[in-house]
Protein backbone atom coordinates (compact mmCIF):
# COMPACT_ATOMS: atom_id res chain seq x y z
CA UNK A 1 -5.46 -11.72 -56.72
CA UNK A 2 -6.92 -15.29 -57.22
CA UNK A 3 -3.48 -16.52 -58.11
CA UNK A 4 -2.00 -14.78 -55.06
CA UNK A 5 -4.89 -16.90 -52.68
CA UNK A 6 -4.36 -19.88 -54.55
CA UNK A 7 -0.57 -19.82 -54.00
CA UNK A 8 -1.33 -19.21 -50.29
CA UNK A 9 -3.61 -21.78 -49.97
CA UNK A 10 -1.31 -24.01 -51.68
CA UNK A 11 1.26 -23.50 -48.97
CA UNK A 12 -0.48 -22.63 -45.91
CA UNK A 13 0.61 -25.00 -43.94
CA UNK A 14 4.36 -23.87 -44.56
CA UNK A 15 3.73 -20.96 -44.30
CA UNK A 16 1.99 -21.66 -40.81
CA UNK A 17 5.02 -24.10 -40.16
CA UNK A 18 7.43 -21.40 -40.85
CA UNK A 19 5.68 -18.95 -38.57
CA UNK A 20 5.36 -21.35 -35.54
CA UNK A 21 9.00 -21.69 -35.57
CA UNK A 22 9.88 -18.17 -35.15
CA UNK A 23 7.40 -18.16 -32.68
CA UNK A 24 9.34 -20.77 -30.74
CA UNK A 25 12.79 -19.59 -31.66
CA UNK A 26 11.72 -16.36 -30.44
CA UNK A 27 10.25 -17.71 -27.49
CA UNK A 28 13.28 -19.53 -26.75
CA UNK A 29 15.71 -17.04 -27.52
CA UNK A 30 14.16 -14.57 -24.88
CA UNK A 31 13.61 -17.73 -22.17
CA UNK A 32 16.74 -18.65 -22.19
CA UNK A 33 18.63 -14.87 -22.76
CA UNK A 34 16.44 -12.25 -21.14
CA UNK A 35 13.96 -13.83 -19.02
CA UNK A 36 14.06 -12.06 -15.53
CA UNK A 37 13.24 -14.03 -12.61
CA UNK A 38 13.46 -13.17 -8.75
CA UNK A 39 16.05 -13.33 -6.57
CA UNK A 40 14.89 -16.17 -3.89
CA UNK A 41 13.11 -14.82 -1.22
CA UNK A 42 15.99 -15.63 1.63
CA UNK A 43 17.59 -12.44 -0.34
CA UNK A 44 15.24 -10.73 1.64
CA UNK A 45 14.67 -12.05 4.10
CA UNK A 46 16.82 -9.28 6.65
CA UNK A 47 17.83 -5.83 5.39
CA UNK A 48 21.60 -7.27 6.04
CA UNK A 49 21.26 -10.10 3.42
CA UNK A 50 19.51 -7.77 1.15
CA UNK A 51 22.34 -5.56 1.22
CA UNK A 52 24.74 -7.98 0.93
CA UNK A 53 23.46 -10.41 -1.56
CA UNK A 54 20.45 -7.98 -3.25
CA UNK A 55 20.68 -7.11 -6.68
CA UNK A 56 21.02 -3.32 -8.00
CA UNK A 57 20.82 -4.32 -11.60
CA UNK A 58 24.36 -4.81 -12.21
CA UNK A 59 24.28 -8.08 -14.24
CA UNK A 60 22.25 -6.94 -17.12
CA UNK A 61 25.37 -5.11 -18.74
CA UNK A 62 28.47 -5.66 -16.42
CA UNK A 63 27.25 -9.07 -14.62
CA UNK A 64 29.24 -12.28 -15.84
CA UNK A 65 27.35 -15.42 -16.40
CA UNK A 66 27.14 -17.83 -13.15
CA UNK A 67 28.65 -20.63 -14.68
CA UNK A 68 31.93 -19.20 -16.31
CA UNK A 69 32.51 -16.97 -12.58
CA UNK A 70 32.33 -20.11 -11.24
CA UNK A 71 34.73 -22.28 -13.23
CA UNK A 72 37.21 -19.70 -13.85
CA UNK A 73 39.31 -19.73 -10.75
CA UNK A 74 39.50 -23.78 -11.86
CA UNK A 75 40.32 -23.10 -15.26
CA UNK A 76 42.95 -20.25 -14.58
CA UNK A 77 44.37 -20.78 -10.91
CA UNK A 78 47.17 -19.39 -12.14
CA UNK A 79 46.13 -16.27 -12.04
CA UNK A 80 44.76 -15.85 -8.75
CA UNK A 81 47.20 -14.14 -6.15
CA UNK A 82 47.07 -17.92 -4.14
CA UNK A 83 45.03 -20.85 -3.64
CA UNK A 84 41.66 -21.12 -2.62
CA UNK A 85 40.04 -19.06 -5.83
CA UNK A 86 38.18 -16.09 -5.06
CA UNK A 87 38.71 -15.79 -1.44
CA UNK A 88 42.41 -15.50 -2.44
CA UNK A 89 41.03 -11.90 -3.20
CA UNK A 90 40.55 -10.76 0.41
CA UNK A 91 36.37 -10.99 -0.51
CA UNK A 92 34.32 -11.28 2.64
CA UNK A 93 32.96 -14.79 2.60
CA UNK A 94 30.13 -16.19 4.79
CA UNK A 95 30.07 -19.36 5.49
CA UNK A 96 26.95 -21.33 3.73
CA UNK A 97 27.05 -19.04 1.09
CA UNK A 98 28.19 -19.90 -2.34
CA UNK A 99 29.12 -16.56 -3.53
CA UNK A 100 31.26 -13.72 -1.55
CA UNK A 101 29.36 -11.09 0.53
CA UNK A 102 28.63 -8.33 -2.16
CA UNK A 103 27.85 -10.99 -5.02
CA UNK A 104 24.41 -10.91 -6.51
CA UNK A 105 23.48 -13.92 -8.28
CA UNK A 106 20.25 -13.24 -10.99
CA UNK A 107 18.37 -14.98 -13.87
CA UNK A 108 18.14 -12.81 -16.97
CA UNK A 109 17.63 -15.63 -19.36
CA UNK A 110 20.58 -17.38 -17.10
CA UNK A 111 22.02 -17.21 -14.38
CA UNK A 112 24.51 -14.24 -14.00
CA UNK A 113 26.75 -12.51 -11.18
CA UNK A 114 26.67 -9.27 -10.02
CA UNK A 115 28.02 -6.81 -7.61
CA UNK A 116 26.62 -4.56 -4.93
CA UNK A 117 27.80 -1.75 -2.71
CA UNK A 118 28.67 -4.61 -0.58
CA UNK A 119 31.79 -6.07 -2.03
CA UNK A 120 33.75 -2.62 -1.26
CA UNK A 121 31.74 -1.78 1.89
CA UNK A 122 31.81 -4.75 4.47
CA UNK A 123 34.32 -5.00 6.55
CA UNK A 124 35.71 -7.87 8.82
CA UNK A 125 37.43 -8.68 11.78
CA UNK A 126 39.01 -11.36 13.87
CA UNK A 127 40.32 -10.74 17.59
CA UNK A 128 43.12 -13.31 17.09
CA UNK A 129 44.37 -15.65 14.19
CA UNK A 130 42.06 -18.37 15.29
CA UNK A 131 38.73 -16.94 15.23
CA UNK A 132 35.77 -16.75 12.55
CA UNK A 133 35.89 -13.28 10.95
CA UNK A 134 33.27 -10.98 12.08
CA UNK A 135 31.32 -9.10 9.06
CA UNK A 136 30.11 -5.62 9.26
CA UNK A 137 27.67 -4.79 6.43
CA UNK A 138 28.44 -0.72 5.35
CA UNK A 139 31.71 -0.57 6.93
CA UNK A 140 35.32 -0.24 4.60
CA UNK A 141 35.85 -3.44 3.08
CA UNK A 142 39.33 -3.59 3.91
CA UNK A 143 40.59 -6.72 2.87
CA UNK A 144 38.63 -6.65 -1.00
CA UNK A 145 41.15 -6.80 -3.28
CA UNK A 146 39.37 -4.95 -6.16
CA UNK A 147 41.92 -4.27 -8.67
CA UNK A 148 42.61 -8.12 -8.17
CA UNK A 149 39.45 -9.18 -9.42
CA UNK A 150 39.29 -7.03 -12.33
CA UNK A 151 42.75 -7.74 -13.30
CA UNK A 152 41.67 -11.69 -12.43
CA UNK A 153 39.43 -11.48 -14.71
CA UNK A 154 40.83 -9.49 -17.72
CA UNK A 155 43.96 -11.56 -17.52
CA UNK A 156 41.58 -14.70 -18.08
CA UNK A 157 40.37 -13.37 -21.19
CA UNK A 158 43.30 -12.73 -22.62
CA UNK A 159 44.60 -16.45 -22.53
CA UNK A 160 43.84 -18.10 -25.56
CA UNK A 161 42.56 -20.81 -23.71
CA UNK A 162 39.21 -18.86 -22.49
CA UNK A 163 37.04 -20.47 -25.04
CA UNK A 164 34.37 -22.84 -25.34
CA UNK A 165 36.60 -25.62 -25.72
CA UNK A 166 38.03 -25.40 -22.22
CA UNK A 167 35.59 -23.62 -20.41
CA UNK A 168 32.24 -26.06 -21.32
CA UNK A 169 33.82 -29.21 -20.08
CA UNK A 170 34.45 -27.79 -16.40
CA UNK A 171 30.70 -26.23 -16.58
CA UNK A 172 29.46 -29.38 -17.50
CA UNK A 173 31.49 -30.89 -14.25
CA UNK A 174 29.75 -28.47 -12.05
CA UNK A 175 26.24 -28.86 -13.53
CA UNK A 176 23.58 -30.31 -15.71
CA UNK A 177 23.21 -28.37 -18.87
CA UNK A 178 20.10 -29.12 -21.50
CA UNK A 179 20.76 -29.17 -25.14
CA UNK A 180 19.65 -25.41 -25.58
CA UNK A 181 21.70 -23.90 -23.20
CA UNK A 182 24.81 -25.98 -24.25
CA UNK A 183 24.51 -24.41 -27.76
CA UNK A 184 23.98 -21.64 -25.95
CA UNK A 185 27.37 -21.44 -23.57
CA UNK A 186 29.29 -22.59 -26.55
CA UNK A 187 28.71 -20.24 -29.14
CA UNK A 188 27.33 -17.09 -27.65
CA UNK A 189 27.64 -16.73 -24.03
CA UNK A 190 31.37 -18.01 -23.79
CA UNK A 191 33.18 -16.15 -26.67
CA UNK A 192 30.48 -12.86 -25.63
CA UNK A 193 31.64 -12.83 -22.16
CA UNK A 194 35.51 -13.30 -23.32
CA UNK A 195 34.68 -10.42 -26.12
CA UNK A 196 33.18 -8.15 -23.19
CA UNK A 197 36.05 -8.74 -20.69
CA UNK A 198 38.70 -7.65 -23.13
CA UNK A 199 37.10 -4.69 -24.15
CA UNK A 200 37.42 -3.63 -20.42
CA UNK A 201 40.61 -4.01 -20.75
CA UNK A 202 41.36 -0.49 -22.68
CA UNK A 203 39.49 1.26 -19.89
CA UNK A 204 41.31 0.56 -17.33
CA UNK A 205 44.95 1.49 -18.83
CA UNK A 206 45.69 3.64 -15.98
CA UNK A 207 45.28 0.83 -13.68
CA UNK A 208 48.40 -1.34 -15.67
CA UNK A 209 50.21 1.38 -15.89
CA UNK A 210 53.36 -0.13 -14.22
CA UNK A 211 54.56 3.37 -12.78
CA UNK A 212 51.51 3.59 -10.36
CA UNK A 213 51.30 1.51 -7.49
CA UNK A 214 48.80 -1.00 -6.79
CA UNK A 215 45.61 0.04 -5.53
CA UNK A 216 45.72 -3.16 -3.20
CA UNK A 217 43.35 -4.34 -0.31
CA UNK A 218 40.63 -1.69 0.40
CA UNK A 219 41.16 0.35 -1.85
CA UNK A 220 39.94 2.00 -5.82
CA UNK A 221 41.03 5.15 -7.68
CA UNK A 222 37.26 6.47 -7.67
CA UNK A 223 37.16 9.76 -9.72
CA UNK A 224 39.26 7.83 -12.28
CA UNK A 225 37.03 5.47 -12.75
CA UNK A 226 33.76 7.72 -12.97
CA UNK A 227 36.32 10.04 -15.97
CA UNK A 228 37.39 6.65 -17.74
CA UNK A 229 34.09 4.36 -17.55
CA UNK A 230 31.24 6.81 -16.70
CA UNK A 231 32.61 9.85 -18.93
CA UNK A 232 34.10 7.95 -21.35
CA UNK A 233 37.74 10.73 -20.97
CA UNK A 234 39.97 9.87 -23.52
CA UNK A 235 42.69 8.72 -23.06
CA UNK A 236 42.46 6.72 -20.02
CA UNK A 237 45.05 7.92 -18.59
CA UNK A 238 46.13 11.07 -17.81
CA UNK A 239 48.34 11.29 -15.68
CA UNK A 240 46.75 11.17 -12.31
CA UNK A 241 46.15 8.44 -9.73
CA UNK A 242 44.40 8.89 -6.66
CA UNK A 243 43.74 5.77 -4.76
CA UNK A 244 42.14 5.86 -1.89
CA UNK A 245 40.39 3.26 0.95
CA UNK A 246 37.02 2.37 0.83
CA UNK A 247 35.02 4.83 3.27
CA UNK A 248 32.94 3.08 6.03
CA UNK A 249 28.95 4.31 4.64
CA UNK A 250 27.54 3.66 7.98
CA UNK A 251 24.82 6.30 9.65
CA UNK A 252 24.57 8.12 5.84
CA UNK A 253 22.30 10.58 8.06
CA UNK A 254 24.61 12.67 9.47
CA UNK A 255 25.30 14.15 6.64
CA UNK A 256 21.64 15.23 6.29
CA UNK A 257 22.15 19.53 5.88
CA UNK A 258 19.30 22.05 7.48
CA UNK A 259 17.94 23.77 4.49
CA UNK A 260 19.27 26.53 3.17
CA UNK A 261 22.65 25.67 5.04
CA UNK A 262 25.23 28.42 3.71
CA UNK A 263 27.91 25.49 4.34
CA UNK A 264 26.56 22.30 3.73
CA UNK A 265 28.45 18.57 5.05
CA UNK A 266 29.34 16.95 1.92
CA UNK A 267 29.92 13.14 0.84
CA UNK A 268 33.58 11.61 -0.90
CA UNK A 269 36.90 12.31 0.19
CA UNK A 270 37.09 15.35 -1.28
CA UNK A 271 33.37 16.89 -0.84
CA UNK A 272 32.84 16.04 -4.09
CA UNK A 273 28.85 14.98 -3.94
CA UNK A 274 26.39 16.82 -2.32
CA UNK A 275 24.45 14.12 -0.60
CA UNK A 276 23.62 10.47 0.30
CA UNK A 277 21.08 10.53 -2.93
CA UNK A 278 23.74 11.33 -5.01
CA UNK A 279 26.13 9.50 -3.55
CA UNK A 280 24.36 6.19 -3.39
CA UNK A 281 22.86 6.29 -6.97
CA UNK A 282 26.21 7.42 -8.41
CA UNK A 283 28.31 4.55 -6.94
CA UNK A 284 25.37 2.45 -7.74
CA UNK A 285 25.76 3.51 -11.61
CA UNK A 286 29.45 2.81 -11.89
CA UNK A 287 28.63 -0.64 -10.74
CA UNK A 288 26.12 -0.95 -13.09
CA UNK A 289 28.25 0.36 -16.46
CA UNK A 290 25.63 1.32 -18.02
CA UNK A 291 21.77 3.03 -17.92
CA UNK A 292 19.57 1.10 -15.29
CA UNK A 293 17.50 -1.26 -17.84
CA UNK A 294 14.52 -0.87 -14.98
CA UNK A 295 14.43 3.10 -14.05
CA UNK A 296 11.32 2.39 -11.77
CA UNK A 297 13.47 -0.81 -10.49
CA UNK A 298 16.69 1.34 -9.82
CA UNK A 299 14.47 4.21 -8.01
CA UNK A 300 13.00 1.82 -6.07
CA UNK A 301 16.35 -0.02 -5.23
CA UNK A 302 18.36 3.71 -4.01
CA UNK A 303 15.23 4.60 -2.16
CA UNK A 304 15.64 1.57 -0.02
CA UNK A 305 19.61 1.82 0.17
CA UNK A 306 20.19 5.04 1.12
CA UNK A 307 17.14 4.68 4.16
CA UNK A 308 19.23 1.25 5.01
CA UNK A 309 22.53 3.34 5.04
CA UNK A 310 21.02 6.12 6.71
CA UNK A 311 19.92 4.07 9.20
CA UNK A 312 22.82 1.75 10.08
CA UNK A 313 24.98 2.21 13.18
CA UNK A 314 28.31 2.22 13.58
CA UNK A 315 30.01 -1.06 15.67
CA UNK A 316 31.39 -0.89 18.82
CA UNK A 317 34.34 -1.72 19.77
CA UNK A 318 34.20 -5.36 20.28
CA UNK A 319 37.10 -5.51 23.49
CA UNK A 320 36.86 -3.86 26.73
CA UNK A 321 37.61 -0.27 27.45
CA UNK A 322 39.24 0.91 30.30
CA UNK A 323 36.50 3.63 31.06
CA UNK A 324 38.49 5.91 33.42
CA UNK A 325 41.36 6.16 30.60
CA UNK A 326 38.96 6.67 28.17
CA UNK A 327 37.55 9.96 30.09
CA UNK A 328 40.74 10.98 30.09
CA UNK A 329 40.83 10.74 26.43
CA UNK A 330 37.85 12.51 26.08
CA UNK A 331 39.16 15.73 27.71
CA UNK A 332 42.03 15.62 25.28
CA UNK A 333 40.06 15.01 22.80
CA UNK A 334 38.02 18.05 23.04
CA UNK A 335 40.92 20.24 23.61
CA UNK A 336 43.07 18.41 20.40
CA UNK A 337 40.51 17.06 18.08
CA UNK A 338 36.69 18.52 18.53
CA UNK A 339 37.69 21.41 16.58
CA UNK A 340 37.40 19.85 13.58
CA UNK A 341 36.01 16.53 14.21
CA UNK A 342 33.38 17.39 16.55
CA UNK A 343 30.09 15.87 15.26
CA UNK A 344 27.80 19.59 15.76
CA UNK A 345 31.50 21.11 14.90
CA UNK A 346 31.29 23.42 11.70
CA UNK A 347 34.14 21.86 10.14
CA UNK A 348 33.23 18.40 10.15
CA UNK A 349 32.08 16.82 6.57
CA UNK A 350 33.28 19.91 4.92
CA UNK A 351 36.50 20.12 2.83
CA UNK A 352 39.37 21.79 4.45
CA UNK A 353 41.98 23.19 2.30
CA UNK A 354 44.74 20.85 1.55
CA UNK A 355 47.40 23.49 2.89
CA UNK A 356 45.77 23.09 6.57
CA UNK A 357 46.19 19.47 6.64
CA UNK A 358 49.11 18.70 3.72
CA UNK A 359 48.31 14.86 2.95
CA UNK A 360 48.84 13.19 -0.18
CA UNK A 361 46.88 15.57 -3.12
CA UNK A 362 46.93 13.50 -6.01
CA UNK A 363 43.27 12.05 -5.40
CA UNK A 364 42.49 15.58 -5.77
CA UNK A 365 44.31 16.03 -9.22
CA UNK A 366 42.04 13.25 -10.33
CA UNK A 367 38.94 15.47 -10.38
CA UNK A 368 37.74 18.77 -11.31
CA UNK A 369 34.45 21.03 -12.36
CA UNK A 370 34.76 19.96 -16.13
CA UNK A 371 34.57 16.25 -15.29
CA UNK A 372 31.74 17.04 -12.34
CA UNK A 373 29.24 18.38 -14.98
CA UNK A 374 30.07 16.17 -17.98
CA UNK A 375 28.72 13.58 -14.95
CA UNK A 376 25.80 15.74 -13.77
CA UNK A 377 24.79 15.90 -17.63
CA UNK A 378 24.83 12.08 -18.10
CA UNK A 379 22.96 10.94 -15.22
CA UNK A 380 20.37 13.22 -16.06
CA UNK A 381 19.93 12.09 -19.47
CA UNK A 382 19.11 8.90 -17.93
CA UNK A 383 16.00 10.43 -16.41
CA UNK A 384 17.64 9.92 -13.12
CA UNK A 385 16.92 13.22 -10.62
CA UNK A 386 19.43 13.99 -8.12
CA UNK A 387 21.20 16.86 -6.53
CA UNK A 388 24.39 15.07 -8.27
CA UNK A 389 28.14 15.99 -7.89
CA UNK A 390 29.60 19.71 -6.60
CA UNK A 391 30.40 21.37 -9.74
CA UNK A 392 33.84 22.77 -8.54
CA UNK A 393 37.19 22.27 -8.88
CA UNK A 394 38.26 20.56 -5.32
CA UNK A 395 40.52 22.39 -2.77
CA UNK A 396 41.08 19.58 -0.08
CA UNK A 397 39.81 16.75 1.57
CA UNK A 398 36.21 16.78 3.90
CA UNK A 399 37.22 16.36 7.51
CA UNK A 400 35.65 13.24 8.45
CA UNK A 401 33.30 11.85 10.83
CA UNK A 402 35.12 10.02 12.97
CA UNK A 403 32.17 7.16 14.23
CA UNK A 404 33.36 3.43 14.35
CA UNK A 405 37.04 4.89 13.49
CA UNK A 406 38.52 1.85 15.40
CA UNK A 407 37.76 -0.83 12.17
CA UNK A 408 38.94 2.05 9.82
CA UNK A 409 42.15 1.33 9.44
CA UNK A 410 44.19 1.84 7.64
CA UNK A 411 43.60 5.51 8.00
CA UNK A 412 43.93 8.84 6.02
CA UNK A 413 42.24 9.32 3.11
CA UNK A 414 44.53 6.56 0.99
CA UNK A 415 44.84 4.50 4.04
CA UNK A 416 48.88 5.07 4.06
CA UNK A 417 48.69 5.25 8.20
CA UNK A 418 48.77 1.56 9.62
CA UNK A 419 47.25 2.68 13.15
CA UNK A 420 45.77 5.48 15.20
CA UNK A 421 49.29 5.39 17.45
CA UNK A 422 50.38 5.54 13.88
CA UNK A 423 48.70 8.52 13.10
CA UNK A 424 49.56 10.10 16.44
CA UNK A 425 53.10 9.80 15.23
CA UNK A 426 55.36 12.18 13.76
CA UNK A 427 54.74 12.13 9.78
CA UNK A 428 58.62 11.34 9.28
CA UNK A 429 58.50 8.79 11.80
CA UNK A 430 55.34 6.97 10.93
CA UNK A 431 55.96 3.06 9.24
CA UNK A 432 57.17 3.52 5.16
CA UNK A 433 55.91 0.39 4.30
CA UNK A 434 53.65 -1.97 5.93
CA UNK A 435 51.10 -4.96 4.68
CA UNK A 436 47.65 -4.20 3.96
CA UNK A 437 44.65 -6.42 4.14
CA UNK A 438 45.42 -8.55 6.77
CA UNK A 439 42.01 -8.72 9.05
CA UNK A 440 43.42 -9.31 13.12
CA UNK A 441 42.67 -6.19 14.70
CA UNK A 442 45.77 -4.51 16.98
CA UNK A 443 44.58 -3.55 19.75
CA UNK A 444 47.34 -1.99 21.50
CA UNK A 445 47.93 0.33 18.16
CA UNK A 446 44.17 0.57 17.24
CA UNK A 447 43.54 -0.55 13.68
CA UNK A 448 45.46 -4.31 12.28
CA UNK A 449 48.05 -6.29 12.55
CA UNK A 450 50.47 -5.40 9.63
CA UNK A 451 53.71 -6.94 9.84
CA UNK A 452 54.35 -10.63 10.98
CA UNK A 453 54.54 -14.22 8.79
CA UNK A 454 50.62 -13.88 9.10
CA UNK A 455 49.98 -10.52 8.08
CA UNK A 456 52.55 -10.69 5.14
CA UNK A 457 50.80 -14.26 4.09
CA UNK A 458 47.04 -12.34 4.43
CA UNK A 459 48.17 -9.03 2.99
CA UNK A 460 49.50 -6.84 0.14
CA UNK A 461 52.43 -4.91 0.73
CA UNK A 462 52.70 -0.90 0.84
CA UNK A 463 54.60 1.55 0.22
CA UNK A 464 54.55 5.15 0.75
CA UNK A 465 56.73 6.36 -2.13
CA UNK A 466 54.19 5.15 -4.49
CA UNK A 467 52.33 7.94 -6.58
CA UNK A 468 49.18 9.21 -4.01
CA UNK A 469 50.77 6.54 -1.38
CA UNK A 470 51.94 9.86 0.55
CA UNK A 471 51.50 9.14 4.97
CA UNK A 472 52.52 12.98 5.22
CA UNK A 473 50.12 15.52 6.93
CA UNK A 474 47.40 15.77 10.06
CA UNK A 475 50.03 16.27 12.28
CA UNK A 476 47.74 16.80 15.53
CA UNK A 477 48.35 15.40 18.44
CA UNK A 478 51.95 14.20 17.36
CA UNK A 479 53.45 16.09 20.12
CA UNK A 480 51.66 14.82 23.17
CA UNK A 481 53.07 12.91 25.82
CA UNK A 482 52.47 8.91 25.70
CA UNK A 483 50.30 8.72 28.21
CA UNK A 484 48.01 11.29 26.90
CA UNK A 485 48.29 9.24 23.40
CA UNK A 486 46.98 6.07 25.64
CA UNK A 487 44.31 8.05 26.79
CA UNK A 488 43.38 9.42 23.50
CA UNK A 489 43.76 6.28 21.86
CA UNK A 490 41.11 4.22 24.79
CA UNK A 491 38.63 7.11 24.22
CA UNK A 492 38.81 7.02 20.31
CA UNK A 493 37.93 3.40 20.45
CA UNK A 494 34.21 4.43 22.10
CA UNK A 495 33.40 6.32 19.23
């Protein structure tokens, strides 16, 4: 024993030394990797720039460090659809801003970039060619080029020039960098991220599979991506493809049920959630990738979403309305669509059977009651309560709501309609192929411009004989005269 304190004594000091520096390594290490600071208080300053630019806690496991989202488009231009990086992507941009509306940007040890419900649900709108766009938080971002950015970003990591080597030197161009965090960037943080992004690679297989269309501007193959990344199915791909557009999440209150409602309004295409809860904490998860690091955090966060969403009105329609044609419209409107779509109606947010309406039903081979409680299982195991997802198979499509309708185009449930004339139209006669994404609004047709130099330049082209591209089905109305279409068509755009 008096050996043992004599040895210590002897080397004390190096001992102390030695423990000091994995103090300060470990000090350092979780300063500069996990550290969580605030977002700056102009994130909240408004419930609008909250929802646009707020964090949900996406960029502890699926955000992408500041610096490398920022020098990519520089480093791989390439592989952009066309110039001008990120906005080449259709994302809503603000001007001022330095990231896209629906972009997070948070410190966790550095800075990183995440999304928010934003980047798929804001919309925008110009009345001509010339004009600023117009950006509607909650409504169907239908210009977002989703699929782009993941496939942007995958593709990037796969070049064997995403390392450290190429990447530093344009970070360093962009910004001052100590010593630390240079070590840092070069050999963890670069080849991590590049490690990370090719592992989402195998995940999203259905997605390259080069017999499915692209999903394109607006829209996302949901239940796909809840099996493949949320439920971990195996193989990812199986078959199915169901894209579909984004939905516009405005006035999430309506769909607020009585209680003990024998036939309760449901949320997703197909009814497939049972409420805005649900609805808003499982999108927010499969942004996230992964168990909320913060549950209290998270809570916190949904409670304040889904009151925001609840909350939020629909626009109107930004061009006059010829107000005598539009009453017209209403009486036709009651006699051709209030049966289903009136907003006290029975019918609407409830799923009608696919045989009364015959659209497209392969978003509805993508899910099933299996896949619904796998779901209902994980989320729970997170400690996370909710009502959850409708544990049955699905037998249609939820007849929708049909508030702010006018900046929901394109329209059916996979957006394969261009316009409301469109829609009005004949399912054999209605456009085969058209460009999505372009954001001038048509107001003669009601919904955008999609054909033209412009609208080719802006958009993504479509076609219906793509797997779930279908325009077939909701053939009401198709057989009334013009003028009652007109009239129809003025009243529509009140709503």
């Amino acid at each position: 024993m008096a050996t043992l304190i004599s040895v210590l004594k002897q080397y004390r000091y190096a001992i102390a030394g030695f423990l000091l520096l994995v103090l300060i390594l470990g000090y350092v290490a979780w300063d500069r990797g996990f550290r969580q600071l605030p977002q700056p208080d102009w994130v909240f300053a408004d419930e609008d720039t909250r929802y646009k630019y707020g964090s949900i806690g996406a960029e502890y496991d699926a955000g992408i460090p500041y610096w490398i989202f920022q020098v990519l488009p520089r480093v791989f231009p390439e592989k952009l659809p066309g110039p001008g990086g990120y906005a080449s992507l259709g994302v809503p941009w603000e001007e001022g801003h330095e990231l896209p509306i629906g972009f997070a940007k948070k410190t966790i040890g550095f800075a990183r970039v995440g999304n928010n419900c934003a980047v798929c649900h804001t919309a925008q709108y110009r009345l001509n060619g010339e004009d600023k766009p117009v950006f509607v938080p909650t409504g169907p971002g239908h210009t977002s080029n989703v699929e782009g950015f993941f496939t942007f970003l995958i593709e990037c990591a796969k070049d064997p020039r995403f390392n450290a080597e190429n990447i530093l030197p344009q970070i360093l161009l962009s910004t001052k960098l100590d010593w630390i965090d240079t070590l840092l960037y070069k050999y963890f943080i670069i080849p991590i991220t590049r490690k990370r992004l090719l592992e989402m690679e195998y995940q999203f297989t259905w997605m390259f599979n080069p017999e499915y269309p692209h999903w394109g501007p607006g829209r996302d193959d949901p239940m796909n991506l809840t099996k493949y990344f949320m439920i971990g199915v195996e193989p990812p791909d199986d078959g199915t493809h169901g894209p579909t557009d984004f939905p516009a999440i405005w006035q999430l209150a309506k769909y607020k049920n009585a209680p003990n409602t024998d036939n309760p309004k449901r949320l997703n295409y197909a009814g497939d959630t049972w409420d805005a809860e649900s609805v808003v904490i499982d999108s927010a998860l499969g942004i996230i990738g992964a168990e909320p690091k913060d549950l209290n955090q998270f809570n916190a966060t949904m409670v304040w979403l889904e009151q925001y969403l609840s909350a939020y009105p629909a626009p109107k329609y930004p061009l006059p309305v010829d107000a005598d044609k539009a009453a017209l419209g209403k009486v036709i409107y009651d006699k051709v669509c209030a049966a289903c779509h009136a907003a006290v109606g029975d019918k609407v947010g409830r799923p009608l059977p696919i045989a009364e309406v015959n659209t497209s039903p392969e978003r509805l081979a993508t899910w099933g009651k299996d896949y619904a409680i796998k779901a209902n299982r994980i989320v729970t195991e997170t400690g996370i309560a909710r009502r959850g997802l409708v544990e049955e198979d699905p037998i249609g499509y939820k007849v929708p709501y049909l508030y702010g309708l006018w900046l929901r185009a394109p329209y059916l449930h996979n957006g394969s309609v261009p316009t409301l004339r469109d829609l009005l139209t004949p399912a054999q006669q209605r456009p085969t192929s058209f460009y999505r994404g372009y954001d001038v609004l048509d107001a003669a047709n009601v919904g955008f411009v999609t054909s033209g130099a412009k609208a080719e330049a802006a958009g993504t082209y479509f076609d219906i004989q793509g797997k779930g591209n279908s325009n077939q089905g909701h053939e009401f109305g198709t057989d009334l005269p013009e003028e009652e279409k007109n009239q129809l068509l003025e009243y529509l755009k009140t709503l």
